[in-house]
PDB file of N, CA and C in Angstrom:
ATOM      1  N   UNK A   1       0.930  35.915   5.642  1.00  0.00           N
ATOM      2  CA  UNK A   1      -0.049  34.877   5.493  1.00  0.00           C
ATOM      3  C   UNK A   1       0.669  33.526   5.390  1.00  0.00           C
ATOM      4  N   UNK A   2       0.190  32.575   6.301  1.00  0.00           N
ATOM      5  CA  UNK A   2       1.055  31.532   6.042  1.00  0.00           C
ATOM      6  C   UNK A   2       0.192  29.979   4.980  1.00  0.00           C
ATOM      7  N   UNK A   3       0.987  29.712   4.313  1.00  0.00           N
ATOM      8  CA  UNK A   3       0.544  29.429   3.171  1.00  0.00           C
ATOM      9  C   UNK A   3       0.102  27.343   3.863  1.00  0.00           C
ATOM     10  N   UNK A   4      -0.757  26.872   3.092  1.00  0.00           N
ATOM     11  CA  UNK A   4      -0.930  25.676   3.816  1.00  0.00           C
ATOM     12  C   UNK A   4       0.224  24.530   2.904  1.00  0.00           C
ATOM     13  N   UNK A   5       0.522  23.518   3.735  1.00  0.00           N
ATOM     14  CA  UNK A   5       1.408  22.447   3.364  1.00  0.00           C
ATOM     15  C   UNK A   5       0.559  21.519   2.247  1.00  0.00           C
ATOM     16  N   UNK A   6       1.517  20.918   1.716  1.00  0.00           N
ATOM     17  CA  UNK A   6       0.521  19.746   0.683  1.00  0.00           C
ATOM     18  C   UNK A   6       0.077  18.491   1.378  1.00  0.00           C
ATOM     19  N   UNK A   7       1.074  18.626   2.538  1.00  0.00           N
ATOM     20  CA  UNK A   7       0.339  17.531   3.186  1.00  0.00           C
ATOM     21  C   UNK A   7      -1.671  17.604   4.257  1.00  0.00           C
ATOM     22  N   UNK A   8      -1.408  18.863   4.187  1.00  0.00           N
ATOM     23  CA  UNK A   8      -2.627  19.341   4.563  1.00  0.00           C
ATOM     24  C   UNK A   8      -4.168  18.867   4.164  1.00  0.00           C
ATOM     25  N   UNK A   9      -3.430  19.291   2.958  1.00  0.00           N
ATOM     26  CA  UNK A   9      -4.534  19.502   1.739  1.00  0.00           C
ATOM     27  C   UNK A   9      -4.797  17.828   1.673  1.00  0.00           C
ATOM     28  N   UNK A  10      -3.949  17.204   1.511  1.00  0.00           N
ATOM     29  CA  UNK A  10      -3.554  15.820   1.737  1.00  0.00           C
ATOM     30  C   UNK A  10      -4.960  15.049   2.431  1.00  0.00           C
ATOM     31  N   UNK A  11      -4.755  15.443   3.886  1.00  0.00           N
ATOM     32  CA  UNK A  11      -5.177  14.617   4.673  1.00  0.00           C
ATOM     33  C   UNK A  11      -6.620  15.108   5.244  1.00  0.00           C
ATOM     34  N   UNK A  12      -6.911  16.153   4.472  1.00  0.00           N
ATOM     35  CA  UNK A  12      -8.262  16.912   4.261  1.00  0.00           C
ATOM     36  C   UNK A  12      -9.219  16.170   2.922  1.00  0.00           C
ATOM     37  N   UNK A  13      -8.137  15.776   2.121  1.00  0.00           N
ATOM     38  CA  UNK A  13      -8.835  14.695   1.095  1.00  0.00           C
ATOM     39  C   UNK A  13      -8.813  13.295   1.380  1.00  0.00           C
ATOM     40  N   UNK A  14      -8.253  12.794   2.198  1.00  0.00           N
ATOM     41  CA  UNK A  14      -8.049  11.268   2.879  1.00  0.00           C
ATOM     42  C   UNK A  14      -9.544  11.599   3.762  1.00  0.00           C
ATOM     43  N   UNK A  15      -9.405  12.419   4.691  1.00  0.00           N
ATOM     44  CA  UNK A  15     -10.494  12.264   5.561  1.00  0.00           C
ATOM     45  C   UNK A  15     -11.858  12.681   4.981  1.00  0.00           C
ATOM     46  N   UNK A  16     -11.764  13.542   3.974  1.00  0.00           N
ATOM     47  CA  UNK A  16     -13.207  13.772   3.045  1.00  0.00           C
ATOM     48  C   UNK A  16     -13.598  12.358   2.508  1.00  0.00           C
ATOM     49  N   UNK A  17     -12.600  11.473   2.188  1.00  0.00           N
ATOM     50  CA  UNK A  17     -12.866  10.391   1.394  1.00  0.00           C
ATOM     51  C   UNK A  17     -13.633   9.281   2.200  1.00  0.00           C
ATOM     52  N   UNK A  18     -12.916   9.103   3.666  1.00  0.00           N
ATOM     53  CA  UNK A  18     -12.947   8.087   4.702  1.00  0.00           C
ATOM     54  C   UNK A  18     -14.609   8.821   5.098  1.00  0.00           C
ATOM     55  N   UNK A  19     -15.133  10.178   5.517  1.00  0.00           N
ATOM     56  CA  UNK A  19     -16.257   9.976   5.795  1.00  0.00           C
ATOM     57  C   UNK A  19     -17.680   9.883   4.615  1.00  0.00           C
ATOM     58  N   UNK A  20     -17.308   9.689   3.370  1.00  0.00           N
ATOM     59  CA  UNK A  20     -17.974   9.632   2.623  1.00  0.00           C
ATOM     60  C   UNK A  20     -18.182   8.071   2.534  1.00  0.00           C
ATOM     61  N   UNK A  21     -16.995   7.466   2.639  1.00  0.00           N
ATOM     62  CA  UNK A  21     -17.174   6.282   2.522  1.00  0.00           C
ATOM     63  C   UNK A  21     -18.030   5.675   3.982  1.00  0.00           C
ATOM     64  N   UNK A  22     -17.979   6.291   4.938  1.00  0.00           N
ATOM     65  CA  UNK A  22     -18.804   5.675   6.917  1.00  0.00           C
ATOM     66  C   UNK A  22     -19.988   6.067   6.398  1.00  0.00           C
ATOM     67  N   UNK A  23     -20.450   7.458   5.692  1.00  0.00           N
ATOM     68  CA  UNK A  23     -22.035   7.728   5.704  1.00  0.00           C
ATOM     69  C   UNK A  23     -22.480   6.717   4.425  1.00  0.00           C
ATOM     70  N   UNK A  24     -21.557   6.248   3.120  1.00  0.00           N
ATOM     71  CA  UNK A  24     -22.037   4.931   2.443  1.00  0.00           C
ATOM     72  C   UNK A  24     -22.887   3.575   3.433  1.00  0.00           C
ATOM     73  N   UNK A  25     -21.433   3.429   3.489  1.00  0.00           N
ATOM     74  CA  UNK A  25     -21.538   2.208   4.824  1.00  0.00           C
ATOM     75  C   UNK A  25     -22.561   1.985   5.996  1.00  0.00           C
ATOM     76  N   UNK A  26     -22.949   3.371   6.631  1.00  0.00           N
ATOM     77  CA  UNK A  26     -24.294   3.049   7.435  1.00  0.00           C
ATOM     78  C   UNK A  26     -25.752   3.175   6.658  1.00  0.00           C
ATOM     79  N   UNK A  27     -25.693   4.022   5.330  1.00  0.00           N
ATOM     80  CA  UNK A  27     -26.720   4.102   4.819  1.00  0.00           C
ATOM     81  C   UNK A  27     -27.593   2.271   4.316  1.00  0.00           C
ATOM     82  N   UNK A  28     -25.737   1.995   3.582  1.00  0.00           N
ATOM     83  CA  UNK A  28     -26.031   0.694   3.088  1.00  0.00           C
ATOM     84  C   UNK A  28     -26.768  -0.561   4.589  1.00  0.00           C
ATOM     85  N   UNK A  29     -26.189  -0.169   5.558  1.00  0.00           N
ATOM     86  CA  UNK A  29     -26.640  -0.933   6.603  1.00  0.00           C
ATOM     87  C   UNK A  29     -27.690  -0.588   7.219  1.00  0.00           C
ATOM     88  N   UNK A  30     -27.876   0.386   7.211  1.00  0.00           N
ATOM     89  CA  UNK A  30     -29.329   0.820   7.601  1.00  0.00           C
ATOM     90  C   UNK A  30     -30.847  -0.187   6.453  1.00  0.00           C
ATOM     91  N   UNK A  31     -30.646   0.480   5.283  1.00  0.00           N
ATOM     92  CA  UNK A  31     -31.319   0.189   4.545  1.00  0.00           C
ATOM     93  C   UNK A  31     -31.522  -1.737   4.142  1.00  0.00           C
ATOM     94  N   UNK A  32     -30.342  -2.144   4.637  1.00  0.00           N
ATOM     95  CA  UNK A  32     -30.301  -3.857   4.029  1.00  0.00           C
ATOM     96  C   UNK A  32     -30.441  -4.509   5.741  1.00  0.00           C
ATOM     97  N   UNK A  33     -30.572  -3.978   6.776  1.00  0.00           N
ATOM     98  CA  UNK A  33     -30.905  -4.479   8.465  1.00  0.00           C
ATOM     99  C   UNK A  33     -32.186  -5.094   7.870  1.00  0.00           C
ATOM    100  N   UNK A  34     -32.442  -6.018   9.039  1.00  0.00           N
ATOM    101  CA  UNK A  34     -33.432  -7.159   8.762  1.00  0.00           C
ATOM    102  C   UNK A  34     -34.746  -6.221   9.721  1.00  0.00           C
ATOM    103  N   UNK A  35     -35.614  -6.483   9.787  1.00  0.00           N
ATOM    104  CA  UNK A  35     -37.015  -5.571  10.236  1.00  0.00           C
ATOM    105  C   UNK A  35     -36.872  -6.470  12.061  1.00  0.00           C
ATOM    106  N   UNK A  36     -37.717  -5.117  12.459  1.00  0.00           N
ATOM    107  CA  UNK A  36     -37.443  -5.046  13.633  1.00  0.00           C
ATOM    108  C   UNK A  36     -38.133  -6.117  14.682  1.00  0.00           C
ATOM    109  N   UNK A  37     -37.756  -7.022  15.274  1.00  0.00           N
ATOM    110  CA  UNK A  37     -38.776  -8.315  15.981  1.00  0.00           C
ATOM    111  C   UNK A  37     -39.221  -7.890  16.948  1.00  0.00           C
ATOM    112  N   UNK A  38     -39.175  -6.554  17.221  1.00  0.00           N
ATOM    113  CA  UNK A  38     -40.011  -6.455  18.533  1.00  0.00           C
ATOM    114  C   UNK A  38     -39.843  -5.446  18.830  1.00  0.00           C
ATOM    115  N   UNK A  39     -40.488  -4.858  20.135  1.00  0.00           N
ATOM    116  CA  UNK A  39     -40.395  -3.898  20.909  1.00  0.00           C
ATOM    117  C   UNK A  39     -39.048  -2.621  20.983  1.00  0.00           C
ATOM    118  N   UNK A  40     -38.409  -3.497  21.788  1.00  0.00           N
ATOM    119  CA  UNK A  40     -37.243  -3.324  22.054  1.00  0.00           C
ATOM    120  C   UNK A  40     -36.207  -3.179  20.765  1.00  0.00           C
ATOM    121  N   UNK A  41     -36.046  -3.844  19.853  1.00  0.00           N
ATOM    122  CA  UNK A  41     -35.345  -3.836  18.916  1.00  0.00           C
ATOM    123  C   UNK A  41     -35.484  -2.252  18.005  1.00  0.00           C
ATOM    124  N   UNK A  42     -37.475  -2.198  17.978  1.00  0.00           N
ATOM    125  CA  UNK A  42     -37.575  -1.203  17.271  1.00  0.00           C
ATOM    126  C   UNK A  42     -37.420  -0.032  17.348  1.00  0.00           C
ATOM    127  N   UNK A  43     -37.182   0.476  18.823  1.00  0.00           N
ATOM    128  CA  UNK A  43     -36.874   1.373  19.746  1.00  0.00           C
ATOM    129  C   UNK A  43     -35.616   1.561  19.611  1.00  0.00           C
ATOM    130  N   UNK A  44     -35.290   0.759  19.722  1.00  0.00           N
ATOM    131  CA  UNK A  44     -33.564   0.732  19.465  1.00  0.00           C
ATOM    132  C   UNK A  44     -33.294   1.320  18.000  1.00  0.00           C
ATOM    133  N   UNK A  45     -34.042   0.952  17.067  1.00  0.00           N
ATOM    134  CA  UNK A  45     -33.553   1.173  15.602  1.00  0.00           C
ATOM    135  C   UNK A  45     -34.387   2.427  15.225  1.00  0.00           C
ATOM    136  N   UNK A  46     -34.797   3.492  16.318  1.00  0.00           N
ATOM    137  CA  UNK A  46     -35.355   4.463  16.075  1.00  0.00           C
ATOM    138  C   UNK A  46     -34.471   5.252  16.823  1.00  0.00           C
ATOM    139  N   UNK A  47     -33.844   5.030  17.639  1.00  0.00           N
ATOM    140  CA  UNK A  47     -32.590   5.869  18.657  1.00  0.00           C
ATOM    141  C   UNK A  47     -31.598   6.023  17.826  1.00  0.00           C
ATOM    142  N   UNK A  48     -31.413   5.368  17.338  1.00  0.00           N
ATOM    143  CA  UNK A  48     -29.941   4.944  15.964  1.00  0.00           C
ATOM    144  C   UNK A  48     -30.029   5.888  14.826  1.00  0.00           C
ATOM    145  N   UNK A  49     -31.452   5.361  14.575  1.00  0.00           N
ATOM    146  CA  UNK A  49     -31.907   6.956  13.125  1.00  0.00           C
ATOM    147  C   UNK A  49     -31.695   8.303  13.862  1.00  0.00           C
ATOM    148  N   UNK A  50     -32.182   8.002  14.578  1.00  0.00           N
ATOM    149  CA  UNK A  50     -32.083   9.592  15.572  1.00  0.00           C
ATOM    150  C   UNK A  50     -30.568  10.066  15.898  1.00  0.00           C
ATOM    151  N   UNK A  51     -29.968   9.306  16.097  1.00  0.00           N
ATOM    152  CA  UNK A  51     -28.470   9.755  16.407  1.00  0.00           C
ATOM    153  C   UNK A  51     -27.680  10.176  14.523  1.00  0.00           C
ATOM    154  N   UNK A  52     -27.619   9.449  14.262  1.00  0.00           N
ATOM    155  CA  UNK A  52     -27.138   9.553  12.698  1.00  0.00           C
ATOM    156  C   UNK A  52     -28.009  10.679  12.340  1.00  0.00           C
ATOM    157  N   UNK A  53     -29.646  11.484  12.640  1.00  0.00           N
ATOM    158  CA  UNK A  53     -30.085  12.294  12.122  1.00  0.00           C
ATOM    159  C   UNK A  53     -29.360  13.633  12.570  1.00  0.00           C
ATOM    160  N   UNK A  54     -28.820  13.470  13.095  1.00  0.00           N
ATOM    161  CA  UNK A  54     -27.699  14.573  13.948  1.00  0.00           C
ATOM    162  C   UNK A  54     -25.872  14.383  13.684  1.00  0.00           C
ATOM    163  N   UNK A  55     -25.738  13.216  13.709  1.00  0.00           N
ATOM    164  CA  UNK A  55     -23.897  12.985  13.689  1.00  0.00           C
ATOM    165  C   UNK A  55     -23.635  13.187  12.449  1.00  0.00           C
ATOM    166  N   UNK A  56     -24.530  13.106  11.513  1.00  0.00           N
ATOM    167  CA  UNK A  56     -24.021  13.110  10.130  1.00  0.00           C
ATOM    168  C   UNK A  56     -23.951  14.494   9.268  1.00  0.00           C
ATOM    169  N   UNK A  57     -25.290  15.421   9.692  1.00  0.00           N
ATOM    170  CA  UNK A  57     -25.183  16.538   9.073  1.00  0.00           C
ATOM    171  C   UNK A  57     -24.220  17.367   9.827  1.00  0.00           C
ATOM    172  N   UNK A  58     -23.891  16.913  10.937  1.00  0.00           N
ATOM    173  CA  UNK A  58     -23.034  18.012  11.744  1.00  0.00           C
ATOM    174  C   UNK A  58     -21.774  17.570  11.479  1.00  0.00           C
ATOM    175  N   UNK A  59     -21.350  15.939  11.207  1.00  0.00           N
ATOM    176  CA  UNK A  59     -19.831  15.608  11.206  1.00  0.00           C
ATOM    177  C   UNK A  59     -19.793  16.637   9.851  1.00  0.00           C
ATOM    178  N   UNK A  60     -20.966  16.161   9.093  1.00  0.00           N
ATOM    179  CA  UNK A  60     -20.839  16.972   7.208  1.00  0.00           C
ATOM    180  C   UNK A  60     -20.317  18.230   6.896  1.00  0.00           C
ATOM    181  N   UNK A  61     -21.273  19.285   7.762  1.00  0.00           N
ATOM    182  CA  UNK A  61     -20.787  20.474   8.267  1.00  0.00           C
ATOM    183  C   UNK A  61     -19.283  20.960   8.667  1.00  0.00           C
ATOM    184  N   UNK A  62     -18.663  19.991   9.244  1.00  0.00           N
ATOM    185  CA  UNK A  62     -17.350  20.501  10.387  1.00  0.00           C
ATOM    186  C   UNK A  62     -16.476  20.121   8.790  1.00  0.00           C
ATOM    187  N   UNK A  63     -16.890  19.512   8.094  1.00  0.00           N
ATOM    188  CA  UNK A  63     -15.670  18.393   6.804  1.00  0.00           C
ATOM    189  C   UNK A  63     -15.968  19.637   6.033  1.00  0.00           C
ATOM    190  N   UNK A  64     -17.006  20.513   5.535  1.00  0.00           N
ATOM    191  CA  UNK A  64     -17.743  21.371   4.627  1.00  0.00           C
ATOM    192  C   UNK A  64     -16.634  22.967   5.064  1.00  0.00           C
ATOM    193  N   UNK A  65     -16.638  23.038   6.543  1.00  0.00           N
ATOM    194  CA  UNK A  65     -16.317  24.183   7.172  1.00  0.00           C
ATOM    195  C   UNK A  65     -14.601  23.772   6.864  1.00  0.00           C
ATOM    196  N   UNK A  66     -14.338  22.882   7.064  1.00  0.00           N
ATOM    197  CA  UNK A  66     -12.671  22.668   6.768  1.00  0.00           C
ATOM    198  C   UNK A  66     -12.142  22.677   5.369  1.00  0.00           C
ATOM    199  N   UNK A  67     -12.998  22.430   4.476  1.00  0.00           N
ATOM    200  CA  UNK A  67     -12.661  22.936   2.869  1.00  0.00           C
ATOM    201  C   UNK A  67     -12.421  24.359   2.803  1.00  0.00           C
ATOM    202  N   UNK A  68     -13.866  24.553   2.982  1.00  0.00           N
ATOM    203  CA  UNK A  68     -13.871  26.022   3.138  1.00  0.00           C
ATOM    204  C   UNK A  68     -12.714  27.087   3.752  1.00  0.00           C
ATOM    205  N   UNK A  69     -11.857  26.388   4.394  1.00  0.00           N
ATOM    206  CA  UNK A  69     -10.852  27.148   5.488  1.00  0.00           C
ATOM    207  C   UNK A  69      -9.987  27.042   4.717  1.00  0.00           C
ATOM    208  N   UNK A  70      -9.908  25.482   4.151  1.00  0.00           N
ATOM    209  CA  UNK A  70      -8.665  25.263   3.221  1.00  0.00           C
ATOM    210  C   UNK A  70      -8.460  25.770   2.054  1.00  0.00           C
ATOM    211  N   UNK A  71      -9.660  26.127   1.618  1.00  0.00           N
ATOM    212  CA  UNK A  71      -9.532  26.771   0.180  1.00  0.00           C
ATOM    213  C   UNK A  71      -9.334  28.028   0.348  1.00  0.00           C
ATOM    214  N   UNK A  72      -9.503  28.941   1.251  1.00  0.00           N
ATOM    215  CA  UNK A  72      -9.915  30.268   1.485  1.00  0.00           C
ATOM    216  C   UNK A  72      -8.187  30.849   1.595  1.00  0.00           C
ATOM    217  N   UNK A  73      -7.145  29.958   2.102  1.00  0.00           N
ATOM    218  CA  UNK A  73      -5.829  29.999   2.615  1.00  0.00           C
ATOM    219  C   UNK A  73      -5.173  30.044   1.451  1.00  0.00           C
ATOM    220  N   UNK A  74      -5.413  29.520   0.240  1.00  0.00           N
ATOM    221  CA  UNK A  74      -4.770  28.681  -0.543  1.00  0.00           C
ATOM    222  C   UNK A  74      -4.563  30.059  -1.702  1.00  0.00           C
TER     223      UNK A  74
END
């Protein structure tokens, strides 16, 4: 069994950290965006929810599934 490095573990907690901090960051921007002037804009800011309603539970998932791998080794 080959045992994992500390740097591993490392950069599994750097990158847990970095996407906790992107899903902060768009929540905060989502929520403080100025309302939509029109048509087009609002369409737009409904494509955007829609994409994040997908990139986020799935990036969440793949970060969730890599603990899981990491701890399971350890």
């Amino acid at each position: 069994m080959q045992r994992l490095r500390d740097g591993e573990i490392d950069d599994l907690v750097r990158n847990t950290i970095i996407w906790i901090a992107v899903v902060i960051w768009l929540a905060l921007g989502y929520l403080l965006q100025t309302p939509a002037g029109g048509p087009y804009t609002d369409g737009l800011r409904h494509a955007f929810t829609i994409v994040l309603a997908i990139v986020i539970p799935l990036v969440s998932a793949i970060v969730i599934a890599a603990w899981v791998g990491a701890l399971r080794k350890r």
